[in-house]
C-alpha atoms as a PDB file:
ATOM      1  CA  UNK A   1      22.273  61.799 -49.011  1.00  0.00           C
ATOM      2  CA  UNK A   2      23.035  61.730 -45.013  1.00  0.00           C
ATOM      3  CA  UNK A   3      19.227  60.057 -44.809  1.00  0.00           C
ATOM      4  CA  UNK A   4      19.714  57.294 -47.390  1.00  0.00           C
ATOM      5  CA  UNK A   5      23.038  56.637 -45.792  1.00  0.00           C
ATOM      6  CA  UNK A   6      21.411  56.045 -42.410  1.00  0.00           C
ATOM      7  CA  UNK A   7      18.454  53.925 -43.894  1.00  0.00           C
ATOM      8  CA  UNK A   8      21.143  51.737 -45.244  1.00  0.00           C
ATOM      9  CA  UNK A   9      23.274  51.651 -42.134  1.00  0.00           C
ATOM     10  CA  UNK A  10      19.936  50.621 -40.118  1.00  0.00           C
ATOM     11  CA  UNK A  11      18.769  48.177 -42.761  1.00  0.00           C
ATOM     12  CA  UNK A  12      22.307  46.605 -42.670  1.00  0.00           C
ATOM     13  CA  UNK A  13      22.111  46.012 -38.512  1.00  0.00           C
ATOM     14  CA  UNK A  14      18.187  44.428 -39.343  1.00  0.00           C
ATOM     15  CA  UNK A  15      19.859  42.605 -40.920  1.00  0.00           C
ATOM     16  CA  UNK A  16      22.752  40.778 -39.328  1.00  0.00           C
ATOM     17  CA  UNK A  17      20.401  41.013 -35.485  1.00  0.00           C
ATOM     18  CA  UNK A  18      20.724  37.236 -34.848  1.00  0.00           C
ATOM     19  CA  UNK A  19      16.707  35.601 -34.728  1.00  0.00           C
ATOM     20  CA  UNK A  20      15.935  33.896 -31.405  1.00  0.00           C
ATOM     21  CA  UNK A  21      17.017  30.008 -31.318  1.00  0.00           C
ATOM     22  CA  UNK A  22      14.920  27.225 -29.726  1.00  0.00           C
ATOM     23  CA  UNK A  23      17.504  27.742 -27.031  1.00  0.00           C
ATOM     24  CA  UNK A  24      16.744  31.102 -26.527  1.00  0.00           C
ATOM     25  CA  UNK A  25      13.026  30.690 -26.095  1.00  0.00           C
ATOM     26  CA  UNK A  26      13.487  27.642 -24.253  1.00  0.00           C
ATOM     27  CA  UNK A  27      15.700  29.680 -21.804  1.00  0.00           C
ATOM     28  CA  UNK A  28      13.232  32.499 -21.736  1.00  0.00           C
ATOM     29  CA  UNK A  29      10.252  30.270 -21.025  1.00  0.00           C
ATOM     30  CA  UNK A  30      12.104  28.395 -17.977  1.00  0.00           C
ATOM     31  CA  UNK A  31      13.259  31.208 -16.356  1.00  0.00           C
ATOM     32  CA  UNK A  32       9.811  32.744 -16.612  1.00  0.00           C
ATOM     33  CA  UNK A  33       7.935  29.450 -15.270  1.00  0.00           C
ATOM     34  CA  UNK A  34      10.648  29.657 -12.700  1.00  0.00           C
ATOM     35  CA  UNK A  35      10.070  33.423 -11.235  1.00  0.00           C
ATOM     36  CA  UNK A  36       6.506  32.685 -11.359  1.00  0.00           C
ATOM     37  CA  UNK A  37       7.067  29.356  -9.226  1.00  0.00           C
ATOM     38  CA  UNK A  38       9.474  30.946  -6.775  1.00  0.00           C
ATOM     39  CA  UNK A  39       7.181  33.917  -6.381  1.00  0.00           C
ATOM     40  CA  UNK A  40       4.063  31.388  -5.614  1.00  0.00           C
ATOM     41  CA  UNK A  41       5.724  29.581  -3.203  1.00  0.00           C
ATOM     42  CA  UNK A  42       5.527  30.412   0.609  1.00  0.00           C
ATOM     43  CA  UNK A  43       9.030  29.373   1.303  1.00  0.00           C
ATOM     44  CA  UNK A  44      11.443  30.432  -1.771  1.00  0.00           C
ATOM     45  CA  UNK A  45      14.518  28.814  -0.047  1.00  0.00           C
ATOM     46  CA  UNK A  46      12.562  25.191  -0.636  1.00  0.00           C
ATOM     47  CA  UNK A  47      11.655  26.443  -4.696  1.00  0.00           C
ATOM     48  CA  UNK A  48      15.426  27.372  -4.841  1.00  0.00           C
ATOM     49  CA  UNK A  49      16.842  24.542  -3.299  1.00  0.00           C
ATOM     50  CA  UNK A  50      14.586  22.165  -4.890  1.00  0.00           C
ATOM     51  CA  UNK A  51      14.846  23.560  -8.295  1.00  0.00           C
ATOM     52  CA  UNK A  52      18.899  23.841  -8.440  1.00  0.00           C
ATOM     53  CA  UNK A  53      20.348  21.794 -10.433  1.00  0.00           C
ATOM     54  CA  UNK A  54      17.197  21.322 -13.037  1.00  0.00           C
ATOM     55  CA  UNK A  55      16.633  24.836 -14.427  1.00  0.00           C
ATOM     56  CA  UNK A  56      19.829  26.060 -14.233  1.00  0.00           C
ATOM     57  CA  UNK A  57      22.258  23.749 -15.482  1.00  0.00           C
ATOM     58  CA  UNK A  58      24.445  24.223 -18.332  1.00  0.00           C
ATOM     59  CA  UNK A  59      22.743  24.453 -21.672  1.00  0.00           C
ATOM     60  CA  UNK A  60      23.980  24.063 -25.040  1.00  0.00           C
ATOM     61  CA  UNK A  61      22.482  25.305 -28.476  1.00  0.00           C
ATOM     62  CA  UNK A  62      23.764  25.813 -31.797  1.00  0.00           C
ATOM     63  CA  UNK A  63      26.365  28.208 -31.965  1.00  0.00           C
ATOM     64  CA  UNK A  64      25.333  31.890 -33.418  1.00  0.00           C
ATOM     65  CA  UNK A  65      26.842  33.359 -36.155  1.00  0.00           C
ATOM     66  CA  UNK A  66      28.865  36.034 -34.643  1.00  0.00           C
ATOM     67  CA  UNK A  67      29.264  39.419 -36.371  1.00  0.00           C
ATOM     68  CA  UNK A  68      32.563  41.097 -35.296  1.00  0.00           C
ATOM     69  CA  UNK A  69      32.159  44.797 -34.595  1.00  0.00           C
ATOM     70  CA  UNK A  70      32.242  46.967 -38.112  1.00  0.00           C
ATOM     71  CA  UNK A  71      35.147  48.620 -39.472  1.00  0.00           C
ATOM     72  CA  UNK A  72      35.399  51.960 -41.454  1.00  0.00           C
ATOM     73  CA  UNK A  73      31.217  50.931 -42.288  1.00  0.00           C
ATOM     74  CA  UNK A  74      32.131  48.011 -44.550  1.00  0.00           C
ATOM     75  CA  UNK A  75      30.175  44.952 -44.738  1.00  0.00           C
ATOM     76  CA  UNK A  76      32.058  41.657 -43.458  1.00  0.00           C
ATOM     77  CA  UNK A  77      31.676  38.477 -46.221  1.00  0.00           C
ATOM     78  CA  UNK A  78      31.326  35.345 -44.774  1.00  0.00           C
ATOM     79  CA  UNK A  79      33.170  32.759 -45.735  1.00  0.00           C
ATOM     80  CA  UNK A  80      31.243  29.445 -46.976  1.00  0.00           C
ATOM     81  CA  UNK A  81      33.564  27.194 -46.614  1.00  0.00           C
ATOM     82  CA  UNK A  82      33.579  27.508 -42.874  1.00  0.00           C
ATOM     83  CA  UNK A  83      30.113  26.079 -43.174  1.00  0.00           C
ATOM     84  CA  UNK A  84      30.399  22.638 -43.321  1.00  0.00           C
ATOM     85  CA  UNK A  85      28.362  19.567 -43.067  1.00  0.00           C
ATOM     86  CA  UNK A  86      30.478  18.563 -39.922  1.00  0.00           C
ATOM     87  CA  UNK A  87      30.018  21.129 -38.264  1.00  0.00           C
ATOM     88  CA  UNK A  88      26.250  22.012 -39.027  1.00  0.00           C
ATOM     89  CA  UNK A  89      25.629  18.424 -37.829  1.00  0.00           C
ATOM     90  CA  UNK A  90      27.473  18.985 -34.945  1.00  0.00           C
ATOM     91  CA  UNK A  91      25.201  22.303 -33.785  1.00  0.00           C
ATOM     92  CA  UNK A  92      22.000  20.427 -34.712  1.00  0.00           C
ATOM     93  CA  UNK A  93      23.128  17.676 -32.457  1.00  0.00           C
ATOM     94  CA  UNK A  94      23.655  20.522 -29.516  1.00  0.00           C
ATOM     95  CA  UNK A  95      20.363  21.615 -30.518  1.00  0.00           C
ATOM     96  CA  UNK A  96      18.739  18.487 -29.917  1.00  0.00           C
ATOM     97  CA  UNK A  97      20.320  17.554 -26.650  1.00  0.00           C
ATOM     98  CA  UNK A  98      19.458  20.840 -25.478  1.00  0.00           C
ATOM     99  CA  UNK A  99      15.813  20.196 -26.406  1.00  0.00           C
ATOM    100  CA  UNK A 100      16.024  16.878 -24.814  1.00  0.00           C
ATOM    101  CA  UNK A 101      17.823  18.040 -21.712  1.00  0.00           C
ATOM    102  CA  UNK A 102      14.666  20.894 -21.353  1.00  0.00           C
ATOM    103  CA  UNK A 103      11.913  18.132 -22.051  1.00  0.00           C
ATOM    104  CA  UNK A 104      13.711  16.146 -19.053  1.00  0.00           C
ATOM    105  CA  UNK A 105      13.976  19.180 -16.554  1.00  0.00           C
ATOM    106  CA  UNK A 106      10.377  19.970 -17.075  1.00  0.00           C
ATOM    107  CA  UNK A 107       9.606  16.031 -16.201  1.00  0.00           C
ATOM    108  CA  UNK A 108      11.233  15.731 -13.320  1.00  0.00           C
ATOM    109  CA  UNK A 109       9.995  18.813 -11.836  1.00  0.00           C
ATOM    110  CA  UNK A 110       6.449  17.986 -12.963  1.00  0.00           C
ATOM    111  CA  UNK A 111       7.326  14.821 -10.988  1.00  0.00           C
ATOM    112  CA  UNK A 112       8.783  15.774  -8.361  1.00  0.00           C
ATOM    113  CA  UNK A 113       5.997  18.012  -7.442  1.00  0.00           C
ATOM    114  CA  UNK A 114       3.399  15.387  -7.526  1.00  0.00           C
ATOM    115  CA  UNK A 115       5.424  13.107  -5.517  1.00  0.00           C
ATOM    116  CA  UNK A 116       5.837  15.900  -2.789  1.00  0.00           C
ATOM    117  CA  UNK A 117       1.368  16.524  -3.009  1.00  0.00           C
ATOM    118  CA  UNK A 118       1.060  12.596  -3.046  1.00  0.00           C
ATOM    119  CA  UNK A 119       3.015  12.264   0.332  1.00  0.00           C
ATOM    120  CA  UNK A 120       1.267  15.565   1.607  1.00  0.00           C
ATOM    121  CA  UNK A 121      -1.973  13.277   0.872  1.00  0.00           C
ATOM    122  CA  UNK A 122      -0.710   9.950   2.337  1.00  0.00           C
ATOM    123  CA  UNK A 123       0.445  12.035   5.791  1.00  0.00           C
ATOM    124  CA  UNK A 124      -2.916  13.746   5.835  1.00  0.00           C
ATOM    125  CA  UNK A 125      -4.337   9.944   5.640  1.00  0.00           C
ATOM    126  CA  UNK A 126      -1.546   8.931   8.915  1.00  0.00           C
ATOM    127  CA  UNK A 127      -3.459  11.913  10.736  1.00  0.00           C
ATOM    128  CA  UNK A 128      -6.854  10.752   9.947  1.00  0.00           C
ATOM    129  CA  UNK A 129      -6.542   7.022  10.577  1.00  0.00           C
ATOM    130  CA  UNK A 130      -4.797   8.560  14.455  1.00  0.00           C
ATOM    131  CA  UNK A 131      -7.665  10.141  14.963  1.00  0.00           C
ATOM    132  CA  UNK A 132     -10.244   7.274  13.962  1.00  0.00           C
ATOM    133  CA  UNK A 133      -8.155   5.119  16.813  1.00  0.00           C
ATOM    134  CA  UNK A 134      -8.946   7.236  19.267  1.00  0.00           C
ATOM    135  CA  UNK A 135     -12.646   8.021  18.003  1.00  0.00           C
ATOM    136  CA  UNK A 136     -13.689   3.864  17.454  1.00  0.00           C
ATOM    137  CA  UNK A 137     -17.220   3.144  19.054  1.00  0.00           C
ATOM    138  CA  UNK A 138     -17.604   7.062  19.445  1.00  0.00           C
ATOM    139  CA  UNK A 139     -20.532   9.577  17.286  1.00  0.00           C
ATOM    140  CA  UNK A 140     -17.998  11.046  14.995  1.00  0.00           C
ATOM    141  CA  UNK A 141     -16.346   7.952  13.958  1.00  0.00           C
ATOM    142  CA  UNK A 142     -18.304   7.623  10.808  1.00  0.00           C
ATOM    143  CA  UNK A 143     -17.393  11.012   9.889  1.00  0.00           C
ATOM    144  CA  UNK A 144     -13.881  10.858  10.401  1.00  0.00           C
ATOM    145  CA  UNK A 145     -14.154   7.472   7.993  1.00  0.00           C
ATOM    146  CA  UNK A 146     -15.329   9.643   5.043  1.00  0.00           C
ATOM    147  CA  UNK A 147     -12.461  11.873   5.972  1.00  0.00           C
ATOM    148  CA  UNK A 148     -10.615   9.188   5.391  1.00  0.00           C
ATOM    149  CA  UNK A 149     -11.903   7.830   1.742  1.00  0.00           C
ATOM    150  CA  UNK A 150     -12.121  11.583   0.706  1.00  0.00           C
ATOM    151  CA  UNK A 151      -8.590  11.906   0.907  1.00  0.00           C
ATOM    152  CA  UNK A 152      -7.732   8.516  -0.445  1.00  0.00           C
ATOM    153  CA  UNK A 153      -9.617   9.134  -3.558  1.00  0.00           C
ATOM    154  CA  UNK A 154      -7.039  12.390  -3.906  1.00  0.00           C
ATOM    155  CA  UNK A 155      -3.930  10.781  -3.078  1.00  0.00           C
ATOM    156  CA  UNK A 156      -4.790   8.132  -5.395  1.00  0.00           C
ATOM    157  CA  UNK A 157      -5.416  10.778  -8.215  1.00  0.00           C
ATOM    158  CA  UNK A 158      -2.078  12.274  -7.373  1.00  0.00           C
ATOM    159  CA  UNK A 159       0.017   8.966  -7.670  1.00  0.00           C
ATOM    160  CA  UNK A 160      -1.852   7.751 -10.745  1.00  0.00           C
ATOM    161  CA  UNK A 161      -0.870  11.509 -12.067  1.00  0.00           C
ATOM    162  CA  UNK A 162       2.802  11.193 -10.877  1.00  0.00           C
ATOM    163  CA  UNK A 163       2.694   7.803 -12.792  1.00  0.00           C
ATOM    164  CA  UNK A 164       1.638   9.235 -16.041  1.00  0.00           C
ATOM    165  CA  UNK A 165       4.329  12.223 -15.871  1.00  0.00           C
ATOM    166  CA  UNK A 166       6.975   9.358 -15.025  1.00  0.00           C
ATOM    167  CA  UNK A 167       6.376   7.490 -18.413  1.00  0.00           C
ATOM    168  CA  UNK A 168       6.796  10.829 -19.838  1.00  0.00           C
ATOM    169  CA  UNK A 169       9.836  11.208 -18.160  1.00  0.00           C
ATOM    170  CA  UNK A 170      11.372   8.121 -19.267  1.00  0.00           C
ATOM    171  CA  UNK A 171      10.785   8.888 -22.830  1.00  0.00           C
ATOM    172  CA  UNK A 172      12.631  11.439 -22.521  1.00  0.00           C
ATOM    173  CA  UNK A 173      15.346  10.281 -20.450  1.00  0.00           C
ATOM    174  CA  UNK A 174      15.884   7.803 -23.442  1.00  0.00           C
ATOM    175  CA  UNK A 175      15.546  10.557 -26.212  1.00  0.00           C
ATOM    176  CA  UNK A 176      18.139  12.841 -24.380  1.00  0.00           C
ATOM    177  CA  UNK A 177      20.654   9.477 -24.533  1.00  0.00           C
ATOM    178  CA  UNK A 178      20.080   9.199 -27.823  1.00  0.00           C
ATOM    179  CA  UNK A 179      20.960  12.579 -28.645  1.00  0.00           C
ATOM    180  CA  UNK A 180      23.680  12.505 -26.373  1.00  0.00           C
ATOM    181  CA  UNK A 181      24.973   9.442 -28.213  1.00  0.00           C
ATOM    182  CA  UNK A 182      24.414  11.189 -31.440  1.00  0.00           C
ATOM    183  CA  UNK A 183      26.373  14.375 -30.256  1.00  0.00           C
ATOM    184  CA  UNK A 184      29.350  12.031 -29.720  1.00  0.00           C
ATOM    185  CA  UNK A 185      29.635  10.597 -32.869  1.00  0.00           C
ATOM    186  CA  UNK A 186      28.609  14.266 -34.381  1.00  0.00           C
ATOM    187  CA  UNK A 187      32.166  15.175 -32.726  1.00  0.00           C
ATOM    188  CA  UNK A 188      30.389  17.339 -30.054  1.00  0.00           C
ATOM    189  CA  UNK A 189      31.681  15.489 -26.857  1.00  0.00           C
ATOM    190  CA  UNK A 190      31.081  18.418 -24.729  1.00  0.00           C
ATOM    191  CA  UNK A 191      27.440  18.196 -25.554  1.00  0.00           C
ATOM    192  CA  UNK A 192      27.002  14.450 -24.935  1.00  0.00           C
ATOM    193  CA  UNK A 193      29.026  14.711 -21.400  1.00  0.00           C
ATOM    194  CA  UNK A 194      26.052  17.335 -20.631  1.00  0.00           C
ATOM    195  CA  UNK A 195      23.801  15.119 -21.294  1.00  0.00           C
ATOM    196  CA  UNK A 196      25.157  11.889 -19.425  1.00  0.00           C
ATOM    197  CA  UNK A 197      25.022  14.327 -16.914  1.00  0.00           C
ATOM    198  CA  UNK A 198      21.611  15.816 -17.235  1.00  0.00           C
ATOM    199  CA  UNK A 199      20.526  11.875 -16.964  1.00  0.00           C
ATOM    200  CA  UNK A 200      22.168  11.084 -13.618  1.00  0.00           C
ATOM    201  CA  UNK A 201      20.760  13.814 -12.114  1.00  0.00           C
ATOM    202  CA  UNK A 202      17.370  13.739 -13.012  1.00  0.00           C
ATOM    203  CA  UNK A 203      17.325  10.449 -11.893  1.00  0.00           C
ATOM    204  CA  UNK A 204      18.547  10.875  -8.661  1.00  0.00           C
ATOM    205  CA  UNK A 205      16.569  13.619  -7.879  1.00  0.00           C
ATOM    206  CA  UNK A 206      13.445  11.854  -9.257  1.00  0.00           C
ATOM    207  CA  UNK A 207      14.509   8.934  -6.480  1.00  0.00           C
ATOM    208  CA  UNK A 208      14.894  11.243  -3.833  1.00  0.00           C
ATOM    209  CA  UNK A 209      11.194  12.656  -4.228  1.00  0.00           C
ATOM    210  CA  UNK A 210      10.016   8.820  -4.805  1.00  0.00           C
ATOM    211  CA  UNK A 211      11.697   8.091  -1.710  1.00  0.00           C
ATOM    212  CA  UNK A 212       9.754  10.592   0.662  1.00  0.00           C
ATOM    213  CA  UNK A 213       6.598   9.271  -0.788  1.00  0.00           C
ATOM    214  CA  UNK A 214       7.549   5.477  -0.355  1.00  0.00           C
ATOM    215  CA  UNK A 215       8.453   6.514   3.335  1.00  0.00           C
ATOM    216  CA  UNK A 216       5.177   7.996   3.984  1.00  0.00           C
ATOM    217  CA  UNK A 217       3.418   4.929   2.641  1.00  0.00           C
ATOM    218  CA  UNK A 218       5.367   2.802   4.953  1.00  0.00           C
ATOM    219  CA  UNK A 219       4.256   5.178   7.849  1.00  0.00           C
ATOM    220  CA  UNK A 220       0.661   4.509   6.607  1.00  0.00           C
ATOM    221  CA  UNK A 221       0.736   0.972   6.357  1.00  0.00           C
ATOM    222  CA  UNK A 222       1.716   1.018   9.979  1.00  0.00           C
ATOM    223  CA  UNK A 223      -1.056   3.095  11.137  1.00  0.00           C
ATOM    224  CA  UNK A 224      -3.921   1.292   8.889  1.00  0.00           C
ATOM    225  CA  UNK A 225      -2.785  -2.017  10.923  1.00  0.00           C
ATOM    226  CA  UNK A 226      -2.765  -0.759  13.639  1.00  0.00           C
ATOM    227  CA  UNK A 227      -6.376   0.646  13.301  1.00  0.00           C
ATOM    228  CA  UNK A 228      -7.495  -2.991  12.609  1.00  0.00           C
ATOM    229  CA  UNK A 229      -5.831  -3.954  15.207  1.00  0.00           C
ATOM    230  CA  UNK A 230      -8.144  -1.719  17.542  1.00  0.00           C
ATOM    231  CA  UNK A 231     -11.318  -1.878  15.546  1.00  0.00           C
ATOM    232  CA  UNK A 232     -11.221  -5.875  15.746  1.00  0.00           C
ATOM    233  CA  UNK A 233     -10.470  -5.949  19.271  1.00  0.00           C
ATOM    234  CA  UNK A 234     -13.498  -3.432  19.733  1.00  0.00           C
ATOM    235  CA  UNK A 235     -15.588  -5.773  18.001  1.00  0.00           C
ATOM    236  CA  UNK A 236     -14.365  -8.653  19.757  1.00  0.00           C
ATOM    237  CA  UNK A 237     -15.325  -6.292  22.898  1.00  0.00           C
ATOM    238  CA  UNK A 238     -18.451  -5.589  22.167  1.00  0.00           C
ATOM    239  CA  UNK A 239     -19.435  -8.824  21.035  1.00  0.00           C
ATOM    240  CA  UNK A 240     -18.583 -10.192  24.331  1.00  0.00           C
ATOM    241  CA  UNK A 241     -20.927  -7.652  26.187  1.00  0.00           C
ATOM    242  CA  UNK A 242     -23.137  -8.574  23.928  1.00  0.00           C
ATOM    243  CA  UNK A 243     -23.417 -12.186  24.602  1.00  0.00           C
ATOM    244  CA  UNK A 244     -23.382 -11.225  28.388  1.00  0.00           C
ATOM    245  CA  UNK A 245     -26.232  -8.931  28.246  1.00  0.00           C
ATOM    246  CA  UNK A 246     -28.039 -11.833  25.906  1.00  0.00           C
ATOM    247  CA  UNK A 247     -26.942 -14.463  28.686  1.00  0.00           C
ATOM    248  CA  UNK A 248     -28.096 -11.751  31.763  1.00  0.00           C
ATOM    249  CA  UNK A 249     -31.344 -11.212  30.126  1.00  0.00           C
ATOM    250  CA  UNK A 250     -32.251 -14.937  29.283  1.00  0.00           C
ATOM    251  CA  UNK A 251     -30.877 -15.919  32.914  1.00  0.00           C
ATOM    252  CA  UNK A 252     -33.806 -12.979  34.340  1.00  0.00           C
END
């Protein structure tokens, strides 16, 4: 008797253990991408500071069913009139901006990280076209100009790749509006202020990464003019000792 009543009083906890929610594995799955991130990274005061804010912000999900603690081992009835269409609408919509909200903080970090590798790229390129200045008309010029295309073919690869993950990005910027405007009119206005919010500051962050990388294209457009600069006056250089040694020659 003592054994069927604790297979019954196990069956009954089975029973009531709440499954995992999107939100839950969603949760799970971020915090493991970010541990494996910050443990990659050489410095994990930049991973932390450049991740806060994305990963960690406030997330909402549909609200569990909560099972009160049990009383004298009798089973609590739920009510089914507290399950209304209001309010089931109103969870899926927290469901969906939470979905959204994740599909946006996975963009902008995707983005944000091939921003920071484009203008690793571009001031890789700075250094390079410095030293072909100071190596025009010398033996190793030619090899420092492969240096040069080399790593122009991979920043170019980067910023066509940052492109593509920003047209994902605004997809989802505009789904997570949606389902912040949805959540509104659901009655859920805490969820759709969470979202407004999730918006603004994915993209500002997004234009503070686009920002380093339009600064270091400045800072290469600077350098590639002035390297024309001193390749056409070398040519204009040695074209006149040209002519001279023509002229010196002809004159002998």
């Amino acid at each position: 008797m003592a054994s069927s009543s604790s297979s019954y009083c196990i069956l009954r906890r089975l029973f009531y253990l709440r499954p995992l929610s999107f939100c839950d594995i969603g949760a799970t799955i971020m915090r493991r991408r970010i541990r494996f991130q910050i443990l990659k990274s050489k410095s994990t005061r930049w991973w932390l500071h450049r991740l806060a804010g994305l990963g960690t912000g406030l997330s909402l999900c549909a609200k569990p069913l909560v099972i009160p603690a049990e009383e004298d081992n009798k089973l609590l009835d739920i009510d089914p009139k507290s399950l209304t269409h209001s309010s089931l609408v109103r969870n899926a919509a927290t469901v969906v901006v939470d979905a959204a909200s994740a599909l946006v903080s996975q963009s902008v970090i995707a983005a944000i990280e091939l921003h920071q590798q484009h203008a690793q790229h571009v001031y890789e390129l700075i250094r390079l076209y410095e030293q072909h200045i100071t190596t025009i008309g010398a033996p190793m010029e030619e090899d420092v100009w492969q240096e040069i295309i080399g790593e122009r073919v991979k920043a170019d690869d980067v910023r066509r790749a940052a492109l593509e993950v920003e047209t994902v990005l605004e997809a989802a910027i505009r789904t997570l509006e949606h389902a912040g405007e949805a959540a509104y009119q659901a009655g859920s206005e805490t969820a759709s202020l969470i979202a407004g919010q999730r918006v603004t500051l994915a993209m500002s962050q997004l234009e503070v990464a686009k920002a380093v990388s339009s600064n270091a294209l400045q800072e290469l457009a600077s350098v590639q003019e002035l390297s024309i600069t001193v390749t056409s006056k070398h040519a204009e250089q040695e074209s006149e000792e040209g002519q001279q040694q023509a002229a010196e020659t002809a004159a002998a």
